[in-house]
N, C-alpha and C. Protein backbone atom coordinates (compact mmCIF):
# COMPACT_ATOMS: atom_id res chain seq x y z
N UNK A 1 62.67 9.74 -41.70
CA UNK A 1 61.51 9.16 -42.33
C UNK A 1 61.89 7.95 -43.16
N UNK A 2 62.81 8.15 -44.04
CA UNK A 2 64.01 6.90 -44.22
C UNK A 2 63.72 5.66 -43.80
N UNK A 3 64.27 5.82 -42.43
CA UNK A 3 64.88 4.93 -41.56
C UNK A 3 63.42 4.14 -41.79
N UNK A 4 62.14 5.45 -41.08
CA UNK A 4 60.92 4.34 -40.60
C UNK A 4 60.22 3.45 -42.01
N UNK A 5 60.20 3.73 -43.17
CA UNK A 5 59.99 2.98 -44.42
C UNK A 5 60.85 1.51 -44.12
N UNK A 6 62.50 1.88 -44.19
CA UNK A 6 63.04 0.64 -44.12
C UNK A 6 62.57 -0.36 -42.73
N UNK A 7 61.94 -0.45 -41.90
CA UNK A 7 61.82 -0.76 -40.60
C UNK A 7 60.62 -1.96 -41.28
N UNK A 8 59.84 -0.84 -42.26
CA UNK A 8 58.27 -1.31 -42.39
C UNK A 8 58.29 -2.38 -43.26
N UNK A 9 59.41 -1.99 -44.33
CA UNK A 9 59.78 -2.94 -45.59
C UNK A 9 59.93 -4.39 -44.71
N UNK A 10 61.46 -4.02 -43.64
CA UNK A 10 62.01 -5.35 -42.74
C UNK A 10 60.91 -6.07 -42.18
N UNK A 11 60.16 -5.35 -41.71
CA UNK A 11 58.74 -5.98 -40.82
C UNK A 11 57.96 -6.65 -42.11
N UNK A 12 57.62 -6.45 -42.99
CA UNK A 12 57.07 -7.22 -44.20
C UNK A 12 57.51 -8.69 -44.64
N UNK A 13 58.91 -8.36 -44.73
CA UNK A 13 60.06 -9.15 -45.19
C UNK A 13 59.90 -10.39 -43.99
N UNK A 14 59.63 -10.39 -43.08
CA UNK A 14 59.90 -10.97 -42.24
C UNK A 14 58.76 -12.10 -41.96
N UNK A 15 57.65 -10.96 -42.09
CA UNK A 15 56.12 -11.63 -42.18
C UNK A 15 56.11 -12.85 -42.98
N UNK A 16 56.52 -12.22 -44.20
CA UNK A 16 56.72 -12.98 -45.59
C UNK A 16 57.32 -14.52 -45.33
N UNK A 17 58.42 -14.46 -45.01
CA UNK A 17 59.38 -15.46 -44.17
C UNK A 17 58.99 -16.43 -43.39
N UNK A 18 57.94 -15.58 -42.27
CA UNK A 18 57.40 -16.58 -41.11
C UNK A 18 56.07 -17.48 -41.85
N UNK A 19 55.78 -16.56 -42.92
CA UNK A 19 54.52 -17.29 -43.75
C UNK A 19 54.86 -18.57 -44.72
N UNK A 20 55.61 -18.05 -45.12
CA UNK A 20 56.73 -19.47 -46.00
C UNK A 20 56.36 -20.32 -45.09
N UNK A 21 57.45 -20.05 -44.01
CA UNK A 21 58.04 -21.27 -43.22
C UNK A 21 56.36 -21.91 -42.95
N UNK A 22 55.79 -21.11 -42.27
CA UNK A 22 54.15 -21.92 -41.56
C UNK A 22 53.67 -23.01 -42.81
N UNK A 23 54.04 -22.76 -44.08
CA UNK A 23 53.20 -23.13 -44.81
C UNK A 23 54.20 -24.52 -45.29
N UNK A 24 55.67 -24.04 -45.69
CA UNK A 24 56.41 -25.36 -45.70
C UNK A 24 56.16 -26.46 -44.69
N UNK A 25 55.96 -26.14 -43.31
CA UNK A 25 55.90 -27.26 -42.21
C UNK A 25 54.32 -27.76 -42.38
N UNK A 26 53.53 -27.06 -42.89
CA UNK A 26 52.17 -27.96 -43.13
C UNK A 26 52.45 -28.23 -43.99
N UNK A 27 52.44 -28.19 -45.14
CA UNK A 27 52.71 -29.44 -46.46
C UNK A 27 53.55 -30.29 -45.96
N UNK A 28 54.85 -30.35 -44.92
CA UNK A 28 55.89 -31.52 -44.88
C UNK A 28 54.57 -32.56 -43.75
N UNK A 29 54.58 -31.81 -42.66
CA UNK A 29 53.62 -32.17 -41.71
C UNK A 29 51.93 -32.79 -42.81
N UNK A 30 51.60 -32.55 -43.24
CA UNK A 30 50.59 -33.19 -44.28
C UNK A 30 50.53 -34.38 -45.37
N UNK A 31 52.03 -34.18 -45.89
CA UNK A 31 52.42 -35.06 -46.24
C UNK A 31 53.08 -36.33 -46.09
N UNK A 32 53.57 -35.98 -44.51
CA UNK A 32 54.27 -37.31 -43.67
C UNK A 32 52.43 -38.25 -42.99
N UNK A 33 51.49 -37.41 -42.87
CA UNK A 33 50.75 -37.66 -42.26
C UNK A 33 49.39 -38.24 -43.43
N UNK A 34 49.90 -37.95 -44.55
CA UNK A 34 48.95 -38.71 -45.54
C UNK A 34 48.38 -40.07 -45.54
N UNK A 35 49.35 -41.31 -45.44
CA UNK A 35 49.23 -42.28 -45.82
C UNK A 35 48.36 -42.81 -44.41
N UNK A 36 48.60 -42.46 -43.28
CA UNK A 36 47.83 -42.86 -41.58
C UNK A 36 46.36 -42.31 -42.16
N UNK A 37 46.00 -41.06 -42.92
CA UNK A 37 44.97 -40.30 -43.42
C UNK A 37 43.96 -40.95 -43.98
N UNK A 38 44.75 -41.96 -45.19
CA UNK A 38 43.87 -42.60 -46.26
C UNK A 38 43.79 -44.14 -45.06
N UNK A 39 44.97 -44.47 -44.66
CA UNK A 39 44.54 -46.09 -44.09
C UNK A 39 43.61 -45.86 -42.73
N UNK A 40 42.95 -44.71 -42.15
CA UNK A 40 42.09 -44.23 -41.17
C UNK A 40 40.92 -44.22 -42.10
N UNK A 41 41.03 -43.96 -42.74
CA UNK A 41 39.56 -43.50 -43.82
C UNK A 41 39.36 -44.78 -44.52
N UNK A 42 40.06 -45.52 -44.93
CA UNK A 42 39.46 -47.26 -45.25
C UNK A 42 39.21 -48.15 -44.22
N UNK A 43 39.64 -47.91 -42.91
CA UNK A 43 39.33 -48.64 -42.00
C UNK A 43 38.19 -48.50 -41.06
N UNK A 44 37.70 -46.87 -41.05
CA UNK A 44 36.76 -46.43 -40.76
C UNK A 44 35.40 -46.28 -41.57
N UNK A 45 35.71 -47.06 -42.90
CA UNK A 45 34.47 -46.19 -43.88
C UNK A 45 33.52 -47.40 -43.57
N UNK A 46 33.70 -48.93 -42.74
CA UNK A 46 32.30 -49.43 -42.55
C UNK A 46 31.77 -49.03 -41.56
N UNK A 47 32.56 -48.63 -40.59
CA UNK A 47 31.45 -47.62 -39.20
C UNK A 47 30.85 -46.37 -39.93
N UNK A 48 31.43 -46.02 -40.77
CA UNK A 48 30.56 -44.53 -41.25
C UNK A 48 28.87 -45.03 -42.26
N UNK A 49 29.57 -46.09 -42.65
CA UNK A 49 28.27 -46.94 -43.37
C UNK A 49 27.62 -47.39 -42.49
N UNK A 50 27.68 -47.59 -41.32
CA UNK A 50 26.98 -48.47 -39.75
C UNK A 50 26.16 -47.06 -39.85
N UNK A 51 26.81 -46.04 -39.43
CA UNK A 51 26.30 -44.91 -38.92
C UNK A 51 25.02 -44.24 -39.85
N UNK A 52 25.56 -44.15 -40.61
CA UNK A 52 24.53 -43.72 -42.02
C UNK A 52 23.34 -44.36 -41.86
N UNK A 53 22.88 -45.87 -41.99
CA UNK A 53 22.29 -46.77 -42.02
C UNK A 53 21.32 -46.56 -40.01
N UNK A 54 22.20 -46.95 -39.42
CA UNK A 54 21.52 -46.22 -38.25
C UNK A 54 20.73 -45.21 -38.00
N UNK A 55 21.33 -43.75 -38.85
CA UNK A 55 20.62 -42.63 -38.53
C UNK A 55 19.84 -42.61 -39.48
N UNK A 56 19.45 -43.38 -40.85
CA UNK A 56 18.39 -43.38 -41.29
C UNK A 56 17.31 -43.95 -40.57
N UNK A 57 17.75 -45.30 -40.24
CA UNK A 57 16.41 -45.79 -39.78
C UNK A 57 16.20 -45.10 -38.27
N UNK A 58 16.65 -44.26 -37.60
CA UNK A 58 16.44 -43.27 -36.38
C UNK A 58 14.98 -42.39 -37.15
N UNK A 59 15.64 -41.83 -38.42
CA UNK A 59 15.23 -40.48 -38.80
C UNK A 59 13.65 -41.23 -39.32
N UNK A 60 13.69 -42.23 -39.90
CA UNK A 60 12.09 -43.03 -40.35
C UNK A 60 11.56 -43.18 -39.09
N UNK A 61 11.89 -43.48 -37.62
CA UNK A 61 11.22 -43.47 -36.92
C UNK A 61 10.78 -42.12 -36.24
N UNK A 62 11.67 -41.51 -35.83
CA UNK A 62 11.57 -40.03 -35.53
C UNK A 62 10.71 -38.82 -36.22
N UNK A 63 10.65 -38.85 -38.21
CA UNK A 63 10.16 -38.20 -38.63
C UNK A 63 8.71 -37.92 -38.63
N UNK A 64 8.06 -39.17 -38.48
CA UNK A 64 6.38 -38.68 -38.01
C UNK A 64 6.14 -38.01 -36.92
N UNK A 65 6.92 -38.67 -36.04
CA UNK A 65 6.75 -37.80 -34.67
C UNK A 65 6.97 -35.98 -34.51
N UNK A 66 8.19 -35.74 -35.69
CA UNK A 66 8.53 -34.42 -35.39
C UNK A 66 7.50 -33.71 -36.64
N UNK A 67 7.09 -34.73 -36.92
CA UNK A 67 5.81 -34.04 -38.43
C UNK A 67 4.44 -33.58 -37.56
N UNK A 68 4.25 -35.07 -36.18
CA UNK A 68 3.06 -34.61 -35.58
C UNK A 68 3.39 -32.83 -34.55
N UNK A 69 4.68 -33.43 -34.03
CA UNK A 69 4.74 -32.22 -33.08
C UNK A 69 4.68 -31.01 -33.66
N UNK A 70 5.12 -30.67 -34.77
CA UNK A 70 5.31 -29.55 -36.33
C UNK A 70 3.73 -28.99 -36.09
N UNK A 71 2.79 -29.87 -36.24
CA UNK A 71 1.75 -29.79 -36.78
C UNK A 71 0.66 -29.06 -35.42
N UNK A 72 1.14 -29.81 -34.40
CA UNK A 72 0.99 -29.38 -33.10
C UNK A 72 1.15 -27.79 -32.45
N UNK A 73 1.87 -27.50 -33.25
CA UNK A 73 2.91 -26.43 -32.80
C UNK A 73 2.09 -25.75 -33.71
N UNK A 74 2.00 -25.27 -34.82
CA UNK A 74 1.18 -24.67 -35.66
C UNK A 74 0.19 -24.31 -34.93
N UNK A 75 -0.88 -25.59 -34.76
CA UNK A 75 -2.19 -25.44 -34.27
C UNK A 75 -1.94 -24.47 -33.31
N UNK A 76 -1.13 -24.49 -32.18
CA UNK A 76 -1.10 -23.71 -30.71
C UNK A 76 -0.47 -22.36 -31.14
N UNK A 77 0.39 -21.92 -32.43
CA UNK A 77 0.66 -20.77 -32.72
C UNK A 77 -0.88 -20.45 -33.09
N UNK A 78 -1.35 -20.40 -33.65
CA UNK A 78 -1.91 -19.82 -34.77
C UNK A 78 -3.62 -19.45 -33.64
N UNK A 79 -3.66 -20.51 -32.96
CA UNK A 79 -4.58 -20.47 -31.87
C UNK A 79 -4.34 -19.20 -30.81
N UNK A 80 -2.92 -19.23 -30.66
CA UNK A 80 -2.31 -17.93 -29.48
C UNK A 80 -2.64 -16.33 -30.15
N UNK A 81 -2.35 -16.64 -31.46
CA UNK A 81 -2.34 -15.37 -32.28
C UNK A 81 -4.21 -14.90 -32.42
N UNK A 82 -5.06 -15.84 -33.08
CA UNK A 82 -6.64 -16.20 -33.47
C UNK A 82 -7.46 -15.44 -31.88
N UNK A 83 -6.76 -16.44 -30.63
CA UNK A 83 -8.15 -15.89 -29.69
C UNK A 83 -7.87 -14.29 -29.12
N UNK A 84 -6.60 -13.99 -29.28
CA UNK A 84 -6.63 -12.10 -28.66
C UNK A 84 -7.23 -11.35 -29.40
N UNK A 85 -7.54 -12.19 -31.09
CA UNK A 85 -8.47 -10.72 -31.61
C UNK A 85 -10.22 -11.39 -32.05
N UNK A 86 -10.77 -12.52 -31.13
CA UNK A 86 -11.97 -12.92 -31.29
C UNK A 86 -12.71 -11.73 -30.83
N UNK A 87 -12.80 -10.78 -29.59
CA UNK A 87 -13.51 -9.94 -29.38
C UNK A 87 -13.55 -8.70 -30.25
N UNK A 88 -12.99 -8.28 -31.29
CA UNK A 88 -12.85 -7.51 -32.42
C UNK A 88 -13.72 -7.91 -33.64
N UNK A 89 -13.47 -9.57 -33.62
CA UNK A 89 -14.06 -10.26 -34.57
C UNK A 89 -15.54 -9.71 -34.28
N UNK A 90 -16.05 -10.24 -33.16
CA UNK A 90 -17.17 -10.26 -32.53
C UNK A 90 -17.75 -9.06 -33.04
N UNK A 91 -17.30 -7.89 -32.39
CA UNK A 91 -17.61 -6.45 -32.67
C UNK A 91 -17.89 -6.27 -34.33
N UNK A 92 -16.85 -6.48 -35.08
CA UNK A 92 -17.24 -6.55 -37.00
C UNK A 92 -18.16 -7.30 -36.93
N UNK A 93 -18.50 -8.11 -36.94
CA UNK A 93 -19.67 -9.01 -37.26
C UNK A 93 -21.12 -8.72 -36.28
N UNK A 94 -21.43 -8.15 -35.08
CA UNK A 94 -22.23 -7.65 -34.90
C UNK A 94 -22.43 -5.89 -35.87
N UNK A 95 -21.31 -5.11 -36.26
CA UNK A 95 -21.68 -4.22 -37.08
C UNK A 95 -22.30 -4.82 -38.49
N UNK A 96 -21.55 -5.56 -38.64
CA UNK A 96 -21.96 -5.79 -40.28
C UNK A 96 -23.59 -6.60 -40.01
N UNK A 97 -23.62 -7.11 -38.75
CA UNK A 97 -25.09 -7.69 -38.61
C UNK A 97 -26.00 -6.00 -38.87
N UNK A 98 -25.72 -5.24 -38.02
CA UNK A 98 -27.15 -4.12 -37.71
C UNK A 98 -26.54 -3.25 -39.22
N UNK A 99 -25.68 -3.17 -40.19
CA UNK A 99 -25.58 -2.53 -40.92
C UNK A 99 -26.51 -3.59 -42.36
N UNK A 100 -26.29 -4.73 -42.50
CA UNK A 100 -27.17 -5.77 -43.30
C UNK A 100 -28.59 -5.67 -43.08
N UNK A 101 -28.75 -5.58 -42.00
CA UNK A 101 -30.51 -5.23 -41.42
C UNK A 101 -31.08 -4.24 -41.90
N UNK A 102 -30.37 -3.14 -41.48
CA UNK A 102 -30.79 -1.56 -41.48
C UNK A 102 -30.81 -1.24 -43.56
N UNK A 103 -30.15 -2.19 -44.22
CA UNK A 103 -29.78 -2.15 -45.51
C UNK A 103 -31.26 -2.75 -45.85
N UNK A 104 -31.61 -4.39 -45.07
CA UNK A 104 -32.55 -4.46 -46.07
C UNK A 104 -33.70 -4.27 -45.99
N UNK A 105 -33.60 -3.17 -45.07
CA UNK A 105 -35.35 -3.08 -44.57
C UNK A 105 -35.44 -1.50 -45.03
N UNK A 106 -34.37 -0.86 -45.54
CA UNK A 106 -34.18 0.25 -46.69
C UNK A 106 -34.81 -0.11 -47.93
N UNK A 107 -34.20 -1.25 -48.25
CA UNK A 107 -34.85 -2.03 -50.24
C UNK A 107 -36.11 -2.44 -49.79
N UNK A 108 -36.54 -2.88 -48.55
CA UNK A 108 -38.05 -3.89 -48.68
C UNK A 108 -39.03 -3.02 -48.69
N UNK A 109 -38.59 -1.42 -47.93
CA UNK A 109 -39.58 -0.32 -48.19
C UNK A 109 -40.04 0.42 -49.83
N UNK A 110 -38.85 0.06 -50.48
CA UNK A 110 -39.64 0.51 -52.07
C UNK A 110 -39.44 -0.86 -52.93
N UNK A 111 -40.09 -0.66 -53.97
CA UNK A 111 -40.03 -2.24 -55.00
C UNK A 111 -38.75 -2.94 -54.91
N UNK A 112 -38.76 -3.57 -54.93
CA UNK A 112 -37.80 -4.60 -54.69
C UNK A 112 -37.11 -5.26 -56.35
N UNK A 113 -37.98 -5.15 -57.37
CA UNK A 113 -38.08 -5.28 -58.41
C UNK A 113 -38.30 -4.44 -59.34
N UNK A 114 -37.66 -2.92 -59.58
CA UNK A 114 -37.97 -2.02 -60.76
C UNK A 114 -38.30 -2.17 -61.68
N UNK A 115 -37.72 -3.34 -62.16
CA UNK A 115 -37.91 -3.44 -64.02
C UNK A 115 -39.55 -3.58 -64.18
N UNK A 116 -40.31 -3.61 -62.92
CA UNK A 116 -41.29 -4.64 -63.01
C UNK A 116 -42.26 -3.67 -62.49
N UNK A 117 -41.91 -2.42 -61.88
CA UNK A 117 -42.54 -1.48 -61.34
C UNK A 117 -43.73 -1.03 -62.22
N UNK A 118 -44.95 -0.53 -62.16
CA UNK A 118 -45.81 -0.14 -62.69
C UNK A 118 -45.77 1.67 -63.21
């Protein structure tokens, strides 16, 4: 049982080691590669300003359009959802019609006005 502890320790130890090393060769590798890093990034920063400037004025032209289609899209949801329950609608509102009727031809049969009753 010994033995297999020390095996597990070595296997750690080793990990440890290969992790160093990975991490020494990216900092050397990062740091040889710095200065190409920054003179890529000053030489590139007026195309990124081209780009910027481009995709704004894309996005001013584009944005009404995707405001109308937005708006579009709504309408046709909300329309898909609205006409499967118009015949339900229909049905409540013919009840509440013969239940409003049947109500006021209940009140028109006695005074309509108590306070005023004789």
């Amino acid at each position: 049982m010994l033995e297999l502890a020390a095996i597990v320790v070595i296997v750690f130890l080793v990990w440890i080691a290969l992790a160093i090393a990975a991490m020494v060769l990216k900092l050397a590798i990062s740091l040889i590669l710095l200065p190409f890093k920054l003179l890529m990034g000053v030489l590139l920063l007026p195309l990124l300003l081209l780009k910027a400037f481009v995709g704004g004025i894309v996005m001013l032209i584009l944005l009404p359009v995707a405001a109308i289609v937005a708006v579009a899209g709504l309408i046709a949801l909300s329309l898909a959802l609205i006409v499967p329950l118009l015949p339900v609608a229909f049905v409540c509102v013919v009840i509440w019609f013969l239940v409003r009727t049947t109500r006021t031809t209940r009140t028109t049969r006695t005074t309509t006005r108590p306070a005023l009753a004789p």
